[in-house]
C-alpha atoms as a PDB file:
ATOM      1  CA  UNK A   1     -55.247   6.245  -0.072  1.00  0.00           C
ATOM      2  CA  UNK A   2     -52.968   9.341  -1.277  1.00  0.00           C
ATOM      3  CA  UNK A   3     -51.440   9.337   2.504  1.00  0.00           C
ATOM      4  CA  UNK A   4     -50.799   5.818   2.302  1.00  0.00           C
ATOM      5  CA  UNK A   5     -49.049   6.613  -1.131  1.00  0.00           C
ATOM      6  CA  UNK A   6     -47.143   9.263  -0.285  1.00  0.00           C
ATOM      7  CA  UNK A   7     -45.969   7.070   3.155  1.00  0.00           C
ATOM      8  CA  UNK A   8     -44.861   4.239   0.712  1.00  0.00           C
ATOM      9  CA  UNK A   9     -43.029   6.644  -1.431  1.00  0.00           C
ATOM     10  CA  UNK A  10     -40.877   8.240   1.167  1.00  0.00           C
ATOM     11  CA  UNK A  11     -40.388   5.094   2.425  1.00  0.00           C
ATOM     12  CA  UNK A  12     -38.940   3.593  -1.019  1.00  0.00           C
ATOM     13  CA  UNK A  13     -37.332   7.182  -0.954  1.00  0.00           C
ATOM     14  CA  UNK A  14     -35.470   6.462   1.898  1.00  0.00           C
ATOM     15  CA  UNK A  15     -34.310   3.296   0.653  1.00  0.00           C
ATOM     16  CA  UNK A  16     -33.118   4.056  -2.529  1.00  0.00           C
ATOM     17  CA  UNK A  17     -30.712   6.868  -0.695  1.00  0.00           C
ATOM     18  CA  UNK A  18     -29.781   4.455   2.085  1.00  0.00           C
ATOM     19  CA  UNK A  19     -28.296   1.987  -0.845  1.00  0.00           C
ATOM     20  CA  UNK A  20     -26.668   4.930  -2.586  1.00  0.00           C
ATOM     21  CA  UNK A  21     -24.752   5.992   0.574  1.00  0.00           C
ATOM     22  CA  UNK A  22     -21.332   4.248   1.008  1.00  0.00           C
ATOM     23  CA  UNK A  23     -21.465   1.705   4.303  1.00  0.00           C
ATOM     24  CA  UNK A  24     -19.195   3.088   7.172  1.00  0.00           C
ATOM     25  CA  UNK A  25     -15.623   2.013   5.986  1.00  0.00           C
ATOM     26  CA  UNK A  26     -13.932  -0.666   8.573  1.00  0.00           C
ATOM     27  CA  UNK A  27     -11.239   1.002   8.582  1.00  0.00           C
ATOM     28  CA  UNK A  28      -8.621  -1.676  10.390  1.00  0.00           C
ATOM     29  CA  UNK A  29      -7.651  -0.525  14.357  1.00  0.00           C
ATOM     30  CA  UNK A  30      -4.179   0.318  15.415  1.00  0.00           C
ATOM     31  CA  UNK A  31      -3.486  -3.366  16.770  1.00  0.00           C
ATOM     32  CA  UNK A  32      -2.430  -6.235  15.083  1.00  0.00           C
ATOM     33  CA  UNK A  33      -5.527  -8.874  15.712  1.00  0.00           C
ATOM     34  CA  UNK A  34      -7.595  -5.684  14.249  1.00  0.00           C
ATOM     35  CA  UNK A  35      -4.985  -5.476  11.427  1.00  0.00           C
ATOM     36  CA  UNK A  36      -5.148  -8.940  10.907  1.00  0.00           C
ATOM     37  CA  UNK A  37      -9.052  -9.246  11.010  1.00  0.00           C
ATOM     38  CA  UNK A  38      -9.165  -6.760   8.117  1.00  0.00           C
ATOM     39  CA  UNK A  39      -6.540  -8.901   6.285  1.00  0.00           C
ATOM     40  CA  UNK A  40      -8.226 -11.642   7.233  1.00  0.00           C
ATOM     41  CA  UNK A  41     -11.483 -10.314   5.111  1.00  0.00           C
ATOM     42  CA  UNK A  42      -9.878  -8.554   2.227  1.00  0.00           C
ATOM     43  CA  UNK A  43      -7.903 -12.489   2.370  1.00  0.00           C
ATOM     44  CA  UNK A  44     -11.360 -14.069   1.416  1.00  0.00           C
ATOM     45  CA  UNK A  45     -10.352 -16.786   3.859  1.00  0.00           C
ATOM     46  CA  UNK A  46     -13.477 -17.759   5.235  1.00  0.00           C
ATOM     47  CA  UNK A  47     -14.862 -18.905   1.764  1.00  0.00           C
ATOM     48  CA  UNK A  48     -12.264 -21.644   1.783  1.00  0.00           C
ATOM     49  CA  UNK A  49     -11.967 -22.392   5.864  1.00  0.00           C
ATOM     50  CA  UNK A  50     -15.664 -22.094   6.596  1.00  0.00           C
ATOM     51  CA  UNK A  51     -18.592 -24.138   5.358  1.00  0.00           C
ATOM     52  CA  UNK A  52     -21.887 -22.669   4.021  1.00  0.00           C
ATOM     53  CA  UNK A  53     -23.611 -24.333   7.075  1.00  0.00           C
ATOM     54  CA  UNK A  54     -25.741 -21.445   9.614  1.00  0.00           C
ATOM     55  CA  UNK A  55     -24.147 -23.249  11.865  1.00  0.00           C
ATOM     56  CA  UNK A  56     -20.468 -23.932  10.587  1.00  0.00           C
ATOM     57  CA  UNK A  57     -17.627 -22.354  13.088  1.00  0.00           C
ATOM     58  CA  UNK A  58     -15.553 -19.707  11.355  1.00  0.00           C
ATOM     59  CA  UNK A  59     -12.337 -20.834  10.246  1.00  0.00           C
ATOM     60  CA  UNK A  60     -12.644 -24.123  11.535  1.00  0.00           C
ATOM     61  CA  UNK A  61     -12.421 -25.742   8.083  1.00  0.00           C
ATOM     62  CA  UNK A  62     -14.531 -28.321   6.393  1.00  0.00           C
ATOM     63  CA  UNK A  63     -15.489 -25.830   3.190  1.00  0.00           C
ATOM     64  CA  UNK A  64     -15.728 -28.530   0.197  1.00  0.00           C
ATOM     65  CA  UNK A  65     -13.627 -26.948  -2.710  1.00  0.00           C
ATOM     66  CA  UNK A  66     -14.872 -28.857  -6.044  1.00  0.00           C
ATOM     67  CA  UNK A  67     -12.478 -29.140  -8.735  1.00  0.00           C
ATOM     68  CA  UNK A  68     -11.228 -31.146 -11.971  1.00  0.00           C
ATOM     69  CA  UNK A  69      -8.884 -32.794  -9.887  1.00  0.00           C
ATOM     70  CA  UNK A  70     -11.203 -33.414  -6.799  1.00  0.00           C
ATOM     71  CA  UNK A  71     -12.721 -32.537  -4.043  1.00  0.00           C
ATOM     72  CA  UNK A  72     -10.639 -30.917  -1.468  1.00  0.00           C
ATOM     73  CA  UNK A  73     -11.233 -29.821   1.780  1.00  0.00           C
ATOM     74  CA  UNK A  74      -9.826 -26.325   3.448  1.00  0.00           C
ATOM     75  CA  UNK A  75      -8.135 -26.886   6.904  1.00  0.00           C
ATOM     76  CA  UNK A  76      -9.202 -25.666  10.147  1.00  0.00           C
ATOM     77  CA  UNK A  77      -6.649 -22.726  10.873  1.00  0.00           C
ATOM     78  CA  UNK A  78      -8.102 -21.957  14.474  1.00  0.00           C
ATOM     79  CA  UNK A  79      -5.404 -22.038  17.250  1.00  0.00           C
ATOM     80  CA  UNK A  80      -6.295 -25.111  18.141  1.00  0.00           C
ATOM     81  CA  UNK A  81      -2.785 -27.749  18.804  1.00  0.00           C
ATOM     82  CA  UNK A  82      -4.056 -30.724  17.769  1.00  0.00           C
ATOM     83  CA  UNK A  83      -6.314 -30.100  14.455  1.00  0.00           C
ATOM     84  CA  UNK A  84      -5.359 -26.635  13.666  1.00  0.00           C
ATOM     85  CA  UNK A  85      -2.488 -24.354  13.794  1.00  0.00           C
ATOM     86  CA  UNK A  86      -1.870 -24.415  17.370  1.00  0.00           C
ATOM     87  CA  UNK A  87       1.757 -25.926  17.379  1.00  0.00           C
ATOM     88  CA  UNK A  88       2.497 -23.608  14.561  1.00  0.00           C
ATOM     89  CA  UNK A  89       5.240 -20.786  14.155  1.00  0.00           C
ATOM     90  CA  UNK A  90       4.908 -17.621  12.895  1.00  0.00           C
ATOM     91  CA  UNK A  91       7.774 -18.742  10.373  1.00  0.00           C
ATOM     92  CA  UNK A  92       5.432 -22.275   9.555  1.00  0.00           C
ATOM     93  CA  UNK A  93       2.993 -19.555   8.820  1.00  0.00           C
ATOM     94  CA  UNK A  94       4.909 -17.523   6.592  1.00  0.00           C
ATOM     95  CA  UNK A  95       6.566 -20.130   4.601  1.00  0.00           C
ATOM     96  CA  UNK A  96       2.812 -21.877   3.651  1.00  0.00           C
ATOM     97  CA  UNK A  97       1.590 -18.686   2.486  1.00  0.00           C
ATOM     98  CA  UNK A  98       4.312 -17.728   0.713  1.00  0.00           C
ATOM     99  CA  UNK A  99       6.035 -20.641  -0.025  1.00  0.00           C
ATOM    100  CA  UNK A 100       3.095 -23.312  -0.285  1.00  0.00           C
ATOM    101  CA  UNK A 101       5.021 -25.267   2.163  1.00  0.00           C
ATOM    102  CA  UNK A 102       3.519 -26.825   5.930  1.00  0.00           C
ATOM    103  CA  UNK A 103       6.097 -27.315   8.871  1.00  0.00           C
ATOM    104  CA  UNK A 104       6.907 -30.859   8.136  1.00  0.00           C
ATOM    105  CA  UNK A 105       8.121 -29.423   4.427  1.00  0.00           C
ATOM    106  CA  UNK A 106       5.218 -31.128   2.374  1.00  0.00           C
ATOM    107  CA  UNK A 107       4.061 -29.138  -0.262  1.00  0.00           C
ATOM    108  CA  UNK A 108       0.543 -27.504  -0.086  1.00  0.00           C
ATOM    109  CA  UNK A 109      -1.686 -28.235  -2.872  1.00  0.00           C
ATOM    110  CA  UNK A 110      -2.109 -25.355  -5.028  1.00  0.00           C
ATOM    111  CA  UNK A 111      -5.676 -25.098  -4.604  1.00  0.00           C
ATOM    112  CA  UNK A 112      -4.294 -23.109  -1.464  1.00  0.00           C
ATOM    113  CA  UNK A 113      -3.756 -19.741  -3.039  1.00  0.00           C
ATOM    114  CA  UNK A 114      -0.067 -19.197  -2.202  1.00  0.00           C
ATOM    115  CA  UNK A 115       0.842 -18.674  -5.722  1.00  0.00           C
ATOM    116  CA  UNK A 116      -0.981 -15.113  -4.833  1.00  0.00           C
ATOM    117  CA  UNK A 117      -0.300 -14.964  -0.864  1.00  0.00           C
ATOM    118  CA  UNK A 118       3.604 -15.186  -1.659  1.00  0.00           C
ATOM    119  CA  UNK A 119       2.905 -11.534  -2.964  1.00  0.00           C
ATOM    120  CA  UNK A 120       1.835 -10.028   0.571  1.00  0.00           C
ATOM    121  CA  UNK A 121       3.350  -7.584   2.918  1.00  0.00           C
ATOM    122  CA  UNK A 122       5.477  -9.378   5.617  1.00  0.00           C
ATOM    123  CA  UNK A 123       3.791  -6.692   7.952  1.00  0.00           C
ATOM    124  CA  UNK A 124      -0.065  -8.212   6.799  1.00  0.00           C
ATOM    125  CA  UNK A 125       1.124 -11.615   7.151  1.00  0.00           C
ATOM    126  CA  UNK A 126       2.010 -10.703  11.046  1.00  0.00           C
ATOM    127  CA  UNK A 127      -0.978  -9.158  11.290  1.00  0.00           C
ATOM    128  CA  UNK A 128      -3.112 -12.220  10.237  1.00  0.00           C
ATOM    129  CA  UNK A 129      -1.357 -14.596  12.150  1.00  0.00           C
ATOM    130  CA  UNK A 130      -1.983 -12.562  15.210  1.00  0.00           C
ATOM    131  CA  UNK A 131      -5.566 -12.477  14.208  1.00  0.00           C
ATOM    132  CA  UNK A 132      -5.782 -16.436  13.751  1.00  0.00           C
ATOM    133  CA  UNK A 133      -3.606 -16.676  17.587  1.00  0.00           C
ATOM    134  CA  UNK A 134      -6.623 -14.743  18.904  1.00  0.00           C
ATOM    135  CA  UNK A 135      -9.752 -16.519  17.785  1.00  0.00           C
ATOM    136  CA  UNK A 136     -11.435 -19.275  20.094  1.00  0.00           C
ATOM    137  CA  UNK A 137      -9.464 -22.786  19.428  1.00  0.00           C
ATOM    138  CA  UNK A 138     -12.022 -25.283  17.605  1.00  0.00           C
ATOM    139  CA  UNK A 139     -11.061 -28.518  18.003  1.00  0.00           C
ATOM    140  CA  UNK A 140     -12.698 -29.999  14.658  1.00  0.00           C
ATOM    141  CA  UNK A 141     -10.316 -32.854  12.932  1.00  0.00           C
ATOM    142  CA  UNK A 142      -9.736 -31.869   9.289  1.00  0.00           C
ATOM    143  CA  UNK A 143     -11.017 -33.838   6.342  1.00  0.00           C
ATOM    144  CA  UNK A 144      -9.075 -35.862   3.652  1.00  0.00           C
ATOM    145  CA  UNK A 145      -9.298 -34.607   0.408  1.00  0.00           C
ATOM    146  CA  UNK A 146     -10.620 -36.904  -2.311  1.00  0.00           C
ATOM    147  CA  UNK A 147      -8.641 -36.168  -5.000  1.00  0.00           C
ATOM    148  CA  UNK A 148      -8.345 -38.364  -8.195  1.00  0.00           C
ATOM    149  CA  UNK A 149      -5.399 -41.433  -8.089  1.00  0.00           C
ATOM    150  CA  UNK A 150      -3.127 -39.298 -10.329  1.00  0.00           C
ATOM    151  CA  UNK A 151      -3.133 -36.342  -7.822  1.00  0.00           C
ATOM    152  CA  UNK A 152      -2.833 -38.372  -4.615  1.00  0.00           C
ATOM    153  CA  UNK A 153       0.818 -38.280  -4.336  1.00  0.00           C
ATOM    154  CA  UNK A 154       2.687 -34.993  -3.527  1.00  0.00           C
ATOM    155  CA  UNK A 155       6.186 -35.015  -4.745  1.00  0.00           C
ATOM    156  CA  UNK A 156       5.458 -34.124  -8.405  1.00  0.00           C
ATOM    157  CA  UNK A 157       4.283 -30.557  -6.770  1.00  0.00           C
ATOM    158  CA  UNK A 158       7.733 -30.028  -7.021  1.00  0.00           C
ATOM    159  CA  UNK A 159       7.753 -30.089 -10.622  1.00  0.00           C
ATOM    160  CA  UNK A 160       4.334 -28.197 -10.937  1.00  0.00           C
ATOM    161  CA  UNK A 161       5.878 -25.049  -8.627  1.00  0.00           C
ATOM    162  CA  UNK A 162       8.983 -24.901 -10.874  1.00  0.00           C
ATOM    163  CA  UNK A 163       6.476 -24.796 -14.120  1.00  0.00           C
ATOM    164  CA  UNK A 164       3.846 -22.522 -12.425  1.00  0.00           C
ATOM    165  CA  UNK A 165       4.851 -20.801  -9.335  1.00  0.00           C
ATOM    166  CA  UNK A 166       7.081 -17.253  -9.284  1.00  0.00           C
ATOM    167  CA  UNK A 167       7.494 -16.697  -5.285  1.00  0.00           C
ATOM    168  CA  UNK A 168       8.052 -12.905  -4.082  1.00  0.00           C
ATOM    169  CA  UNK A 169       6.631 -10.182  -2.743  1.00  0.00           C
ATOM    170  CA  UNK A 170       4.101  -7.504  -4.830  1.00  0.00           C
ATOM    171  CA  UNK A 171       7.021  -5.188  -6.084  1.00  0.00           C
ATOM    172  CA  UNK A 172       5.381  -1.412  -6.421  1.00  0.00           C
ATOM    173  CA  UNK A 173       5.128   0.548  -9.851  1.00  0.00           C
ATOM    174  CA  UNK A 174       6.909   3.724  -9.394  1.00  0.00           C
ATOM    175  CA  UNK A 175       5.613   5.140 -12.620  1.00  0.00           C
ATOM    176  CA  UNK A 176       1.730   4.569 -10.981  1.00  0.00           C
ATOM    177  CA  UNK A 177      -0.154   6.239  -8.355  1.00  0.00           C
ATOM    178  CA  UNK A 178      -0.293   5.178  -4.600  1.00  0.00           C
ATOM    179  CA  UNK A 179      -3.928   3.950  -5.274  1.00  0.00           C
ATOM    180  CA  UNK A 180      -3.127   1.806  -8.485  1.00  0.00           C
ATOM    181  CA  UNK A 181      -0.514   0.174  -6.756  1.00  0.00           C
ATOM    182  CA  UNK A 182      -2.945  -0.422  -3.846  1.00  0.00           C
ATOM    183  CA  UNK A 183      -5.507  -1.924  -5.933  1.00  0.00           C
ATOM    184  CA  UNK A 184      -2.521  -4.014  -7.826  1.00  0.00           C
ATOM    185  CA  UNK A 185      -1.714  -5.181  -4.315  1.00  0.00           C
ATOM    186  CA  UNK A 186      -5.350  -6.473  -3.526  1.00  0.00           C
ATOM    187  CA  UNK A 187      -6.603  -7.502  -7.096  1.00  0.00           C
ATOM    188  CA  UNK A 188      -3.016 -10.101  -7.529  1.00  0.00           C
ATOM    189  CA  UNK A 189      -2.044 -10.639  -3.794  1.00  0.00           C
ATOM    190  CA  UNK A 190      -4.221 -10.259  -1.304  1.00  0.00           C
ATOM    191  CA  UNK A 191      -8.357 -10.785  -2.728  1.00  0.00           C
ATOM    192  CA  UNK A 192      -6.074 -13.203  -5.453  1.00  0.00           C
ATOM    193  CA  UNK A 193      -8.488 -12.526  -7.687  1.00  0.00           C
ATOM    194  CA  UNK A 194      -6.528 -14.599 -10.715  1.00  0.00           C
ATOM    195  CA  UNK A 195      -7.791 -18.021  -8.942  1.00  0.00           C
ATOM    196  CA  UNK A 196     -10.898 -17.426 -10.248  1.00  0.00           C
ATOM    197  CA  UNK A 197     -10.790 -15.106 -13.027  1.00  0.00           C
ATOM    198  CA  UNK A 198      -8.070 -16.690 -15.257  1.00  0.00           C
ATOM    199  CA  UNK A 199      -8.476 -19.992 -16.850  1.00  0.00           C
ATOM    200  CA  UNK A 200      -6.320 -23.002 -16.001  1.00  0.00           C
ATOM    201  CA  UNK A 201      -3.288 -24.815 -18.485  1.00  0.00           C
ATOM    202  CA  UNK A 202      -3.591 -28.307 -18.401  1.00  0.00           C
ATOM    203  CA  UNK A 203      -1.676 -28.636 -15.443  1.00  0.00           C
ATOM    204  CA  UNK A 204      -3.909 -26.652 -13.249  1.00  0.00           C
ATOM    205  CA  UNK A 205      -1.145 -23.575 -13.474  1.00  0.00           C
ATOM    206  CA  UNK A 206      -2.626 -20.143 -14.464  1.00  0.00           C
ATOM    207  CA  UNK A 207      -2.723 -19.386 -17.886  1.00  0.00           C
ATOM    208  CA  UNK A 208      -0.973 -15.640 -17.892  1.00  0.00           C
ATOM    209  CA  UNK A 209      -2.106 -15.245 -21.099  1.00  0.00           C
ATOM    210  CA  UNK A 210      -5.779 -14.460 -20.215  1.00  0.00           C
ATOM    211  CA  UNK A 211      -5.000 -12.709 -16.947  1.00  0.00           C
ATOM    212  CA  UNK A 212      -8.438 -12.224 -15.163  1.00  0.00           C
ATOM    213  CA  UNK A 213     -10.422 -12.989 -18.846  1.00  0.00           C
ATOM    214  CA  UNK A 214     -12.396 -15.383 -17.387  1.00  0.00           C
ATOM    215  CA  UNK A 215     -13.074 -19.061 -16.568  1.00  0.00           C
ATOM    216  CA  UNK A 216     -15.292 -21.072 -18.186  1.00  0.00           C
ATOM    217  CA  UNK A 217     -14.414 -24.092 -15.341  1.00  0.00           C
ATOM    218  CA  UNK A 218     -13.984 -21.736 -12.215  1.00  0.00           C
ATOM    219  CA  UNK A 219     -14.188 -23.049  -8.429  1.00  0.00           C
ATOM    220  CA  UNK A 220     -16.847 -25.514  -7.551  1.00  0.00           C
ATOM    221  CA  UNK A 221     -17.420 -25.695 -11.348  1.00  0.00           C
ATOM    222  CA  UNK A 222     -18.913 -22.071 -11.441  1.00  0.00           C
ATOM    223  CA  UNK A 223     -18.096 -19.911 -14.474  1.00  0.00           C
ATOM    224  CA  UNK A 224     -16.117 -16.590 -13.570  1.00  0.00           C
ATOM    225  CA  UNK A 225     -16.422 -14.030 -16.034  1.00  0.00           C
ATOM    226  CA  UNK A 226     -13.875 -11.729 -17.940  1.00  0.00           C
ATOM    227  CA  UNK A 227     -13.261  -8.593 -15.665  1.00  0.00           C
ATOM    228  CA  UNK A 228     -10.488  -7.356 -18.318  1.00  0.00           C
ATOM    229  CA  UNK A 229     -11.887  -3.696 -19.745  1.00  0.00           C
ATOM    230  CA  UNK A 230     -12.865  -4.940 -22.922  1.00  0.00           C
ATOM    231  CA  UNK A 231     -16.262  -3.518 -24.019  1.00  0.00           C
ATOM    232  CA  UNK A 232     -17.909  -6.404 -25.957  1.00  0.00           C
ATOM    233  CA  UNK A 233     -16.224  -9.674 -23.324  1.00  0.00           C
ATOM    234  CA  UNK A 234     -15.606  -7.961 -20.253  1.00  0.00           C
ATOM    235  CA  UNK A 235     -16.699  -4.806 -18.035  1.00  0.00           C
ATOM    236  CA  UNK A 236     -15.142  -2.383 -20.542  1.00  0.00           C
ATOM    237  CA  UNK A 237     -18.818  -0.717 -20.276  1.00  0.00           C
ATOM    238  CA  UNK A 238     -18.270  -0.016 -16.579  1.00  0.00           C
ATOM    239  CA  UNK A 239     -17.054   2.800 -14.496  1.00  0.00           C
ATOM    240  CA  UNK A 240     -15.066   2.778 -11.467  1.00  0.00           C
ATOM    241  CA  UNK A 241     -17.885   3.845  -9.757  1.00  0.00           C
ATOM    242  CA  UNK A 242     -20.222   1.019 -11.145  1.00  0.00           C
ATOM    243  CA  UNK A 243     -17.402  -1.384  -9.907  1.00  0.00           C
ATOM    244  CA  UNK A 244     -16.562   0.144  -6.677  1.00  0.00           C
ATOM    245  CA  UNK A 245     -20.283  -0.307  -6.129  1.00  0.00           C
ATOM    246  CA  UNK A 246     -20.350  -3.737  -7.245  1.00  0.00           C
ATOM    247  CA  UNK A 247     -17.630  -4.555  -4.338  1.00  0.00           C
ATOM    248  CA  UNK A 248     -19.876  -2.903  -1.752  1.00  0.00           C
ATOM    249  CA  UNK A 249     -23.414  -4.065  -2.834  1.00  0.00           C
ATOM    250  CA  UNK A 250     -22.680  -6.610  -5.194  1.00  0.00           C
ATOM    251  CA  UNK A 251     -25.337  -5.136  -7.628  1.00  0.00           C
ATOM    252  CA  UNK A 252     -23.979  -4.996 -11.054  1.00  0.00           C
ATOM    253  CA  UNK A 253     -25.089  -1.379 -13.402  1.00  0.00           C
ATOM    254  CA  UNK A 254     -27.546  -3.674 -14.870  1.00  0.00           C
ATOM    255  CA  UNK A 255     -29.400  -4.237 -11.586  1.00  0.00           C
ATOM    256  CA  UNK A 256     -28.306  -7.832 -11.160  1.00  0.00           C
ATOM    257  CA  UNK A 257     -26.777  -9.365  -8.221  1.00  0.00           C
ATOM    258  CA  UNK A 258     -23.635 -11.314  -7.517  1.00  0.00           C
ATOM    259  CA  UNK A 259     -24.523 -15.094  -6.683  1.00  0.00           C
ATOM    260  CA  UNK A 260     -22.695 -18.404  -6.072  1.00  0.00           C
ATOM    261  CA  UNK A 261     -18.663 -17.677  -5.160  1.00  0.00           C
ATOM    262  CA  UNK A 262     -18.846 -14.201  -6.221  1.00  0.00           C
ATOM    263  CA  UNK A 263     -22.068 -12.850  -4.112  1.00  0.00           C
ATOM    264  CA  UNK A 264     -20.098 -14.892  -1.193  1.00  0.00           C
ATOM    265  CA  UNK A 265     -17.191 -12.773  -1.887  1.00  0.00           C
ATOM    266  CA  UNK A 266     -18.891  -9.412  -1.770  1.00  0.00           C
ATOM    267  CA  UNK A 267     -20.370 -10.979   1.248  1.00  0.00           C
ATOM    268  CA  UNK A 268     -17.682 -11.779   3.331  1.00  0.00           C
ATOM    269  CA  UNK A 269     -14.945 -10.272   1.773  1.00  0.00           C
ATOM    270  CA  UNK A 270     -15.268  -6.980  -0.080  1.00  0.00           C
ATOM    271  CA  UNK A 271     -18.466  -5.506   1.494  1.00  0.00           C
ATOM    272  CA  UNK A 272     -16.069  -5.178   4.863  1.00  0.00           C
ATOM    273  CA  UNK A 273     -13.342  -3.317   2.838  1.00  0.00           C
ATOM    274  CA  UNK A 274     -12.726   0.466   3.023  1.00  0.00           C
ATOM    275  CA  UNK A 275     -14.247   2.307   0.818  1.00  0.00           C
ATOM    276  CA  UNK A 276     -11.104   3.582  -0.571  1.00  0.00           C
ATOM    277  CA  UNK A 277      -9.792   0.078  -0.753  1.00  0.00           C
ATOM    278  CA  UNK A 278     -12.793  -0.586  -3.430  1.00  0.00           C
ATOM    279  CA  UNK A 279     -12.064   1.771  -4.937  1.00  0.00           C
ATOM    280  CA  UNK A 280      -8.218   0.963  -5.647  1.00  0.00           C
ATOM    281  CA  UNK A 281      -9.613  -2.140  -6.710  1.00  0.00           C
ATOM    282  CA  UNK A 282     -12.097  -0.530  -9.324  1.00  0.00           C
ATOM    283  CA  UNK A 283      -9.400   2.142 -10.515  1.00  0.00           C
ATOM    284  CA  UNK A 284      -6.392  -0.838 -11.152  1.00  0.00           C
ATOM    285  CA  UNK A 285      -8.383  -3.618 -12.814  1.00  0.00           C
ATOM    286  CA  UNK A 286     -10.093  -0.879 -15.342  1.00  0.00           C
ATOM    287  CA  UNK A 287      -6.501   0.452 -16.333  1.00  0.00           C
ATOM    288  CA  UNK A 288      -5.483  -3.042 -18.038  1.00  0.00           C
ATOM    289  CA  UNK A 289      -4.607  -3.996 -21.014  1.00  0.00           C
ATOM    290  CA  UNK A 290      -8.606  -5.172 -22.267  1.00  0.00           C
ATOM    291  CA  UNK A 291      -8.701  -9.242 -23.332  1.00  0.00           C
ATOM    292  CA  UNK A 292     -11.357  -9.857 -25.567  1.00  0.00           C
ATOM    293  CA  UNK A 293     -12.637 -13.557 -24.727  1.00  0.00           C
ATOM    294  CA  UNK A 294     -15.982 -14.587 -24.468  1.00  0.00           C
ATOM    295  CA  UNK A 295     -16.979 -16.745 -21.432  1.00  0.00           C
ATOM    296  CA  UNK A 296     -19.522 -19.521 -21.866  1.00  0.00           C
END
């Protein structure tokens, strides 16, 4: 019995260091599909273009996105001509993400996060559009949203982007280190991490206010909590470590886990980050200004 014992121990030993050992960093190739693929993750774009299904074809669209003023439904954003972005430009490209505008000059909805993607690099946005040229074409017909009769009709998004929308590219601190400007770059443009973590004005426009203090009426109705520094509301207790952690395992100090929209984040989106990518992350968004406001 005290061999078995001693077996299970090292085993839990083993473990225990296995979890505490940072996961090999995918550290993006030289190319730009391998570029883009990394952009692609750190993008969190297959929560919105993929469904939960085991058997749902990445990027191919169909995710249900639930919110107060519908249901909508992400695109499919394979290569494909006729239901994806086959007959697309590289400038169609650029101008949705950073303009929240498609080819025939409709305005997206802004459930699509371009108020964030108009920060990004020009040199990421090649990159990911040379990763979406290169995946398998899935011919899958998109689905309509079903949006509420107020929201059906497009040309007041004209008035909503001159209210809520400040296009342009993430503009460095000088006065701040290389890796709080990285983690500025991730945390606002790239991993947009506002959508979630700031609560809404009544016209669905980000309330700047409460940057990233939380969201009582989050993304498919899930609550996202305050990840401002304040002690008593937010992850003021934390240290970069506990956070950079929290990217990578999505176990929180307490020994929780992420679930729901976050634990699919850490899933598909910051678990495949570099390590020192997390870590820019943890280092920018626990040198703010701390919010105090309680999430319920």
């Amino acid at each position: 019995m005290a061999g078995r014992r001693s077996k299970l121990t090292a085993v839990a030993v083993a473990l225990l260091a296995a979890a505490a050992t940072p996961a090999a960093a995918e550290t993006p190739g030289d190319d730009p599909v391998s570029r883009g693929e990394y952009v692609m993750r750190a993008g969190g774009c297959v929560s919105c273009h993929t469904p939960r299904d085991d058997d749902a074809e990445l990027l191919a669209g169909g995710r249900a996105l639930e919110t107060p003023f519908g249901t909508f439904y992400g695109p499919n954003i394979t290569p494909d001509p006729e239901h994806g972005l086959g007959d697309w430009t590289l400038d169609d490209f650029i101008a949705a993400m950073t303009e929240g505008r498609a080819p025939d000059g409709r305005h997206y909805y802004p459930v699509f996060p371009y108020t964030s993607y108009t920060q990004m690099k020009r040199q990421d946005l090649e990159d990911l559009w040379a990763y979406l040229q290169s995946l398998e074409p899935v011919s899958k017909p998109n689905r309509s949203h079903e949006l509420y009769w107020f929201v059906r009709w497009r040309t007041p998004l004209m008035g909503w982007k001159w209210l809520n929308f400040e296009p342009g590219p993430f503009e460095p601190d000088p006065e701040r280190s290389d890796t709080w400007n990285r983690g500025a770059y991730l945390v606002n443009a790239l991993s947009h991490c506002a959508e979630c973590h700031t609560p809404r004005n009544l016209t669905g426009g980000l309330d700047r206010s409460l940057w990233l203090a939380g969201a009582a009426d989050g993304p498919e109705g899930e609550t996202a909590p305050n990840i401002t520094p304040d002690r008593e509301t937010g992850i003021g207790r934390w240290s970069e470590r506990h956070l950079t952690r929290y990217l990578e395992f999505g176990m929180t100090p307490g020994g929780d886990f992420a679930g729901g929209l976050m634990g699919e984040f850490v899933d598909e989106s910051s678990s495949h980050l570099t390590n020192d990518d997390r870590q820019a992350i943890a280092h920018y968004i626990l040198s703010l200004d701390p919010i105090e406001h309680r999430v319920e």
